[in-house]
C-alpha atoms as a PDB file:
ATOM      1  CA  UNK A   1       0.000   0.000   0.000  1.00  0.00           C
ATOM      2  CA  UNK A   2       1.462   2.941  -1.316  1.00  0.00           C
ATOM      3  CA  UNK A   3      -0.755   5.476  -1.047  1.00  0.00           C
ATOM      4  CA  UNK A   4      -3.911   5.959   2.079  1.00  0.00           C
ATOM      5  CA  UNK A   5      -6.309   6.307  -1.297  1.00  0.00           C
ATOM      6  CA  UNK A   6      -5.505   2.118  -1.452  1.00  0.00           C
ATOM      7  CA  UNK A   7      -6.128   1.443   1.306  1.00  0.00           C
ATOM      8  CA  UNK A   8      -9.841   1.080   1.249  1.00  0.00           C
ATOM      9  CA  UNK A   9     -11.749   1.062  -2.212  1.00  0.00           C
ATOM     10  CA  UNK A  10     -14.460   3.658  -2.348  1.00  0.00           C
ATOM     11  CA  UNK A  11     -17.126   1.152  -1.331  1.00  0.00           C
ATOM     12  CA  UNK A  12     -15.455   0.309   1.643  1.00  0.00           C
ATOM     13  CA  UNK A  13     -15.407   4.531   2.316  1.00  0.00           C
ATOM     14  CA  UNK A  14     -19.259   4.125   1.664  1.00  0.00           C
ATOM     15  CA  UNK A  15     -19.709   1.642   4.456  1.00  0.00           C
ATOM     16  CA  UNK A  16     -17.481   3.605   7.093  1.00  0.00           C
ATOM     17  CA  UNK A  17     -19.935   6.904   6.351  1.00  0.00           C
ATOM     18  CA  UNK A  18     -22.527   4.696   6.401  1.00  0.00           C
ATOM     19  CA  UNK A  19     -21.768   3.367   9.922  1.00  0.00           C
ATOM     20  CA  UNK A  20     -20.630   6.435  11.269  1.00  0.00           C
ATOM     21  CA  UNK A  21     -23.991   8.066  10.404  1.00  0.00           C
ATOM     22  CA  UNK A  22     -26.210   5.273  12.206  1.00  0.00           C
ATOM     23  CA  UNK A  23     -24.296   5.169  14.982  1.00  0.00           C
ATOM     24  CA  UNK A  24     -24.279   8.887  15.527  1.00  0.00           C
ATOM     25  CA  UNK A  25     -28.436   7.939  14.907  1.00  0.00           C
ATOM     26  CA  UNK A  26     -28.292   6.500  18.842  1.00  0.00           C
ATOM     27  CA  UNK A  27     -26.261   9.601  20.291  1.00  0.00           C
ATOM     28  CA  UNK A  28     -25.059  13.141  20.888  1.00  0.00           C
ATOM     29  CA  UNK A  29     -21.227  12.033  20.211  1.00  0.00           C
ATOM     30  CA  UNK A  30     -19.397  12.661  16.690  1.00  0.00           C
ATOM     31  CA  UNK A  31     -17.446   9.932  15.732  1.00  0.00           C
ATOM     32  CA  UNK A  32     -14.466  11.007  12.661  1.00  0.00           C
ATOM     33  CA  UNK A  33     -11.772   8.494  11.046  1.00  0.00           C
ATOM     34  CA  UNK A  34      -8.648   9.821   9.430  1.00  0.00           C
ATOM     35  CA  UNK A  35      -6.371   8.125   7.939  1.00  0.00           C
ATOM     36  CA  UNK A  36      -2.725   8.659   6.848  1.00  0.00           C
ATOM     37  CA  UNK A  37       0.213   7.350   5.597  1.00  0.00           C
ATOM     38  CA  UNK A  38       2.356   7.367   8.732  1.00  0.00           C
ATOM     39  CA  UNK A  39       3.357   9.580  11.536  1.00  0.00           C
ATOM     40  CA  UNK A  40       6.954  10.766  12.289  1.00  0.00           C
ATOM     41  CA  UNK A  41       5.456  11.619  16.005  1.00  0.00           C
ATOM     42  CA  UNK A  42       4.160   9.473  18.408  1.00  0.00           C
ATOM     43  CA  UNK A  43       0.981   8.578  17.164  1.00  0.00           C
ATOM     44  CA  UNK A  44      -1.289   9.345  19.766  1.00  0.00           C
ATOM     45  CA  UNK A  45       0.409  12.955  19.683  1.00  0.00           C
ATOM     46  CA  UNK A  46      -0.592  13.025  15.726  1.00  0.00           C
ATOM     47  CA  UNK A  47      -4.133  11.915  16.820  1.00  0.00           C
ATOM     48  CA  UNK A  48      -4.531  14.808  19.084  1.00  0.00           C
ATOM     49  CA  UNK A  49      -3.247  17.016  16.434  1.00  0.00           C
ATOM     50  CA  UNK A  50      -5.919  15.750  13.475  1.00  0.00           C
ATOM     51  CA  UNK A  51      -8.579  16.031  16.631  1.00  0.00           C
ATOM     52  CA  UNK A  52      -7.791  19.619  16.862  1.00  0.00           C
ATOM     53  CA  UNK A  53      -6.999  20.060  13.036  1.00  0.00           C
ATOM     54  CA  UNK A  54     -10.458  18.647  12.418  1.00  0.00           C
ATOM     55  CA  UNK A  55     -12.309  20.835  15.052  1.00  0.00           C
ATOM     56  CA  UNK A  56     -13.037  18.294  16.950  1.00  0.00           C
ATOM     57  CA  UNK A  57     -12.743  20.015  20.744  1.00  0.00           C
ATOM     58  CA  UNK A  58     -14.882  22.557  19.642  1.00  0.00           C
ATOM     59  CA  UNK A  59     -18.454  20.428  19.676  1.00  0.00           C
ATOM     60  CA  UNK A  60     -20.566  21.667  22.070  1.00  0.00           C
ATOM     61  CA  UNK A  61     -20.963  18.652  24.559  1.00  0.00           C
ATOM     62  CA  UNK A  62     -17.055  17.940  24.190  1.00  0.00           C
ATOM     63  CA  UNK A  63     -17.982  14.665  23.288  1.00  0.00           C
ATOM     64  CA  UNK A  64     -15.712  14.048  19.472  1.00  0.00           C
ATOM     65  CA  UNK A  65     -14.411  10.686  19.222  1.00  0.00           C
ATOM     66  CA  UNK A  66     -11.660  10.566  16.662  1.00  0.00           C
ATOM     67  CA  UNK A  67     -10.500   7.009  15.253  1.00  0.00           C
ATOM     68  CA  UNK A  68      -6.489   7.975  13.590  1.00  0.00           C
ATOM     69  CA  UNK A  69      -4.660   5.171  11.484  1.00  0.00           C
ATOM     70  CA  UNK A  70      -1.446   5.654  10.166  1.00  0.00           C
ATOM     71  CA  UNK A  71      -1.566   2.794   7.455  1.00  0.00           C
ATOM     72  CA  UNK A  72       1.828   2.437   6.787  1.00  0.00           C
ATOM     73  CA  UNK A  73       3.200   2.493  10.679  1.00  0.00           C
ATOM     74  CA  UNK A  74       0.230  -0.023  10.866  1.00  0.00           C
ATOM     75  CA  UNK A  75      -0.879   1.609  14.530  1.00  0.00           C
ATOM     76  CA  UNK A  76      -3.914   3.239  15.684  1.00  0.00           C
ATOM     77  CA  UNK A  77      -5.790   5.638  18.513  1.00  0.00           C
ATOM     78  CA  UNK A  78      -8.635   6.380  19.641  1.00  0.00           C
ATOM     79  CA  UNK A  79      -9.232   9.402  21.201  1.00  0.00           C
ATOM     80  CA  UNK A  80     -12.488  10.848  22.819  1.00  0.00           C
ATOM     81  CA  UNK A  81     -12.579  14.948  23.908  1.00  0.00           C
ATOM     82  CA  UNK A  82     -12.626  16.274  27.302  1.00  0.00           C
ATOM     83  CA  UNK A  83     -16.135  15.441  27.812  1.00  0.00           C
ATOM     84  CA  UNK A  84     -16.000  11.829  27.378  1.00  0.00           C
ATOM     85  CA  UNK A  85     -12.653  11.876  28.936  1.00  0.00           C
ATOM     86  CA  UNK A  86     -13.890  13.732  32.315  1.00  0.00           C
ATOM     87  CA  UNK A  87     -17.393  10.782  32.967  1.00  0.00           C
ATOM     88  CA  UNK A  88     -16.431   7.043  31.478  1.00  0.00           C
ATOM     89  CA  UNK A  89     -14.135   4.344  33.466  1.00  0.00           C
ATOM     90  CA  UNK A  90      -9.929   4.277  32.301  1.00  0.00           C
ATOM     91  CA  UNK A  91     -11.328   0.989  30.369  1.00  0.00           C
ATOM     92  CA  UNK A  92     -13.894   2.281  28.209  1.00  0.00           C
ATOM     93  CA  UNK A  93     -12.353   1.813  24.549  1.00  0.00           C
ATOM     94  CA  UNK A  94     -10.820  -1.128  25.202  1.00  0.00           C
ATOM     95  CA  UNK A  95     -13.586  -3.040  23.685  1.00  0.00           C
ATOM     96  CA  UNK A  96     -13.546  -1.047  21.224  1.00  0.00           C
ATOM     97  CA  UNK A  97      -9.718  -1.326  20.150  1.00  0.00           C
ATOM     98  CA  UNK A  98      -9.842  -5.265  21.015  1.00  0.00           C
ATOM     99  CA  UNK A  99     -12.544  -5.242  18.185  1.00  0.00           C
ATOM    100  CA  UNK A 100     -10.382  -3.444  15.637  1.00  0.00           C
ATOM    101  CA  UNK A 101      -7.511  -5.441  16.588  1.00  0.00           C
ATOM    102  CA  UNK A 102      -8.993  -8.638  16.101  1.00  0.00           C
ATOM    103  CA  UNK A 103      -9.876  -7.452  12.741  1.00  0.00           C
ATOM    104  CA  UNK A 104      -6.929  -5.408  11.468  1.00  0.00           C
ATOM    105  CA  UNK A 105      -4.937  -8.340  12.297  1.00  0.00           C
ATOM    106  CA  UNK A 106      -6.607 -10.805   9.980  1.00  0.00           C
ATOM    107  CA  UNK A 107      -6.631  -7.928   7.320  1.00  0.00           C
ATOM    108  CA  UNK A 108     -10.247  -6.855   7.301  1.00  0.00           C
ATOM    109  CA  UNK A 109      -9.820  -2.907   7.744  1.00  0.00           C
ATOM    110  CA  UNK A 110     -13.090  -1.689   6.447  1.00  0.00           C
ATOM    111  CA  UNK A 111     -14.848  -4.623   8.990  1.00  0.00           C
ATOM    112  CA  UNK A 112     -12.193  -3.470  11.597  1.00  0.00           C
ATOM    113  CA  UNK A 113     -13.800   0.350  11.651  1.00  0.00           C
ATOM    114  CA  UNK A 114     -16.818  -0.708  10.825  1.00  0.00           C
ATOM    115  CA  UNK A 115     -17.103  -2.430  13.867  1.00  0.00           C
ATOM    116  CA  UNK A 116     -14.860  -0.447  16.093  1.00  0.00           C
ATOM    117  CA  UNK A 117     -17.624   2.716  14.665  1.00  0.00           C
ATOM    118  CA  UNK A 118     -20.362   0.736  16.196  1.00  0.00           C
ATOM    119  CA  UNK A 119     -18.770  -0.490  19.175  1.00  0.00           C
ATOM    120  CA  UNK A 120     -18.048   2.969  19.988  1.00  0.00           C
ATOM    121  CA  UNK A 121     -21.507   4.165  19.321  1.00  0.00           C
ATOM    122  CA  UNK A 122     -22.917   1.940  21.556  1.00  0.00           C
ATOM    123  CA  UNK A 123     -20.132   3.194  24.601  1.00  0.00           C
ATOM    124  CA  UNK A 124     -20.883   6.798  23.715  1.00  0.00           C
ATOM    125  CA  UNK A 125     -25.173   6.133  23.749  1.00  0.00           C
ATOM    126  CA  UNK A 126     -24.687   5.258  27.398  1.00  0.00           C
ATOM    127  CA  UNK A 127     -22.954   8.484  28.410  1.00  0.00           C
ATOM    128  CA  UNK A 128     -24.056  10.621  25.684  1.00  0.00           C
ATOM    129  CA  UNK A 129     -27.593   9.650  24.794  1.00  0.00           C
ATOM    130  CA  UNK A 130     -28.931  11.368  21.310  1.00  0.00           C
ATOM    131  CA  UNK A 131     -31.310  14.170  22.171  1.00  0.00           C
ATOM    132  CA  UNK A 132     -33.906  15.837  20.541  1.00  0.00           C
ATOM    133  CA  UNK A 133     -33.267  18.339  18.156  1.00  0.00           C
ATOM    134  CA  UNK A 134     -29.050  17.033  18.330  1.00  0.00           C
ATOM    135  CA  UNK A 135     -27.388  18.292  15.156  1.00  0.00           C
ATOM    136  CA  UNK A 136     -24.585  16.399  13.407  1.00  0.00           C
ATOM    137  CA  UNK A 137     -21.760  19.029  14.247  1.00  0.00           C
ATOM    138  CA  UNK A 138     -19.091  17.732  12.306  1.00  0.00           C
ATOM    139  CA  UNK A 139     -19.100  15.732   9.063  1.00  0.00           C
ATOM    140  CA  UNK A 140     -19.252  11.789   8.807  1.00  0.00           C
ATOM    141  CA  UNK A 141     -16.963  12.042   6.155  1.00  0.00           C
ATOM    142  CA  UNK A 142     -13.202  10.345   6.082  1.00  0.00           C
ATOM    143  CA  UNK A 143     -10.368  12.575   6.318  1.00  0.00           C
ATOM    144  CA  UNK A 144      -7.139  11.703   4.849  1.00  0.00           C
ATOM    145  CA  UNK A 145      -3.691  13.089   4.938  1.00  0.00           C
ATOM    146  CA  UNK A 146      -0.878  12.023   2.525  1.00  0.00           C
ATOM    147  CA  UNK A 147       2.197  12.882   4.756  1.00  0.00           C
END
């Protein structure tokens, strides 16, 4: 894989909207994948920089979940805002991440954040229920970077 744009055909994109958009059906959170070649920082540092690059810290319930690959450095984070950060146990991605793992390790990327999208869905409904009248704040789309 030379290039992030290989990494998932545009089907596979489809599906990742797709599941972002339901699960942000079942609460107030906004859930954003980026993906990127590689990182010459520490990765979770990069995360925090696309989460702030992306406007993500500036929803109004705090409450941005941001899911970074680096493709190449074949590592990932996933980081939740001050919000999410300040009410839910040390634990609560782990399921999450042990879901993408599982996946990522026997290849199956697009079923890897497809799943890790709903798993995290269903952690953020119990914190961060959807409300009436909740607006999608920031867009379901993929970001990429080609570093």
């Amino acid at each position: 894989m030379s290039k992030v744009e290989d990494f998932l055909t545009k089907e596979e994109e489809q599906e990742i909207v797709e599941a972002i958009r339901v699960a942000e059906k079942n609460t107030s959170g906004e859930i954003r994948v980026h993906l990127e070649k590689k990182t010459s920082i520490d990765a979770y540092e990069r995360a925090m920089e696309v989460f702030h690059l992306l406007k993500m810290d500036e929803t109004e319930l705090k409450n941005g979940v941001l899911i970074y690959l680096a493709v190449k450095d074949k590592t990932f984070v996933i980081c939740g805002d001050k919000g999410i950060n300040d009410v839910v146990p040390n634990d609560f991605w782990d399921c999450t991440r042990d879901v993408m793992v599982k996946n990522f390790k026997e290849g199956n990327y697009k079923q890897g954040l497809v799943e890790g999208i709903q798993r995290a869905g269903e952690q953020l409904q119990k914190y961060f229920p959807y409300q009436e009248g909740d607006k999608n704040e920031l867009s379901n789309e993929i970001s990429k970077d080609e570093l």
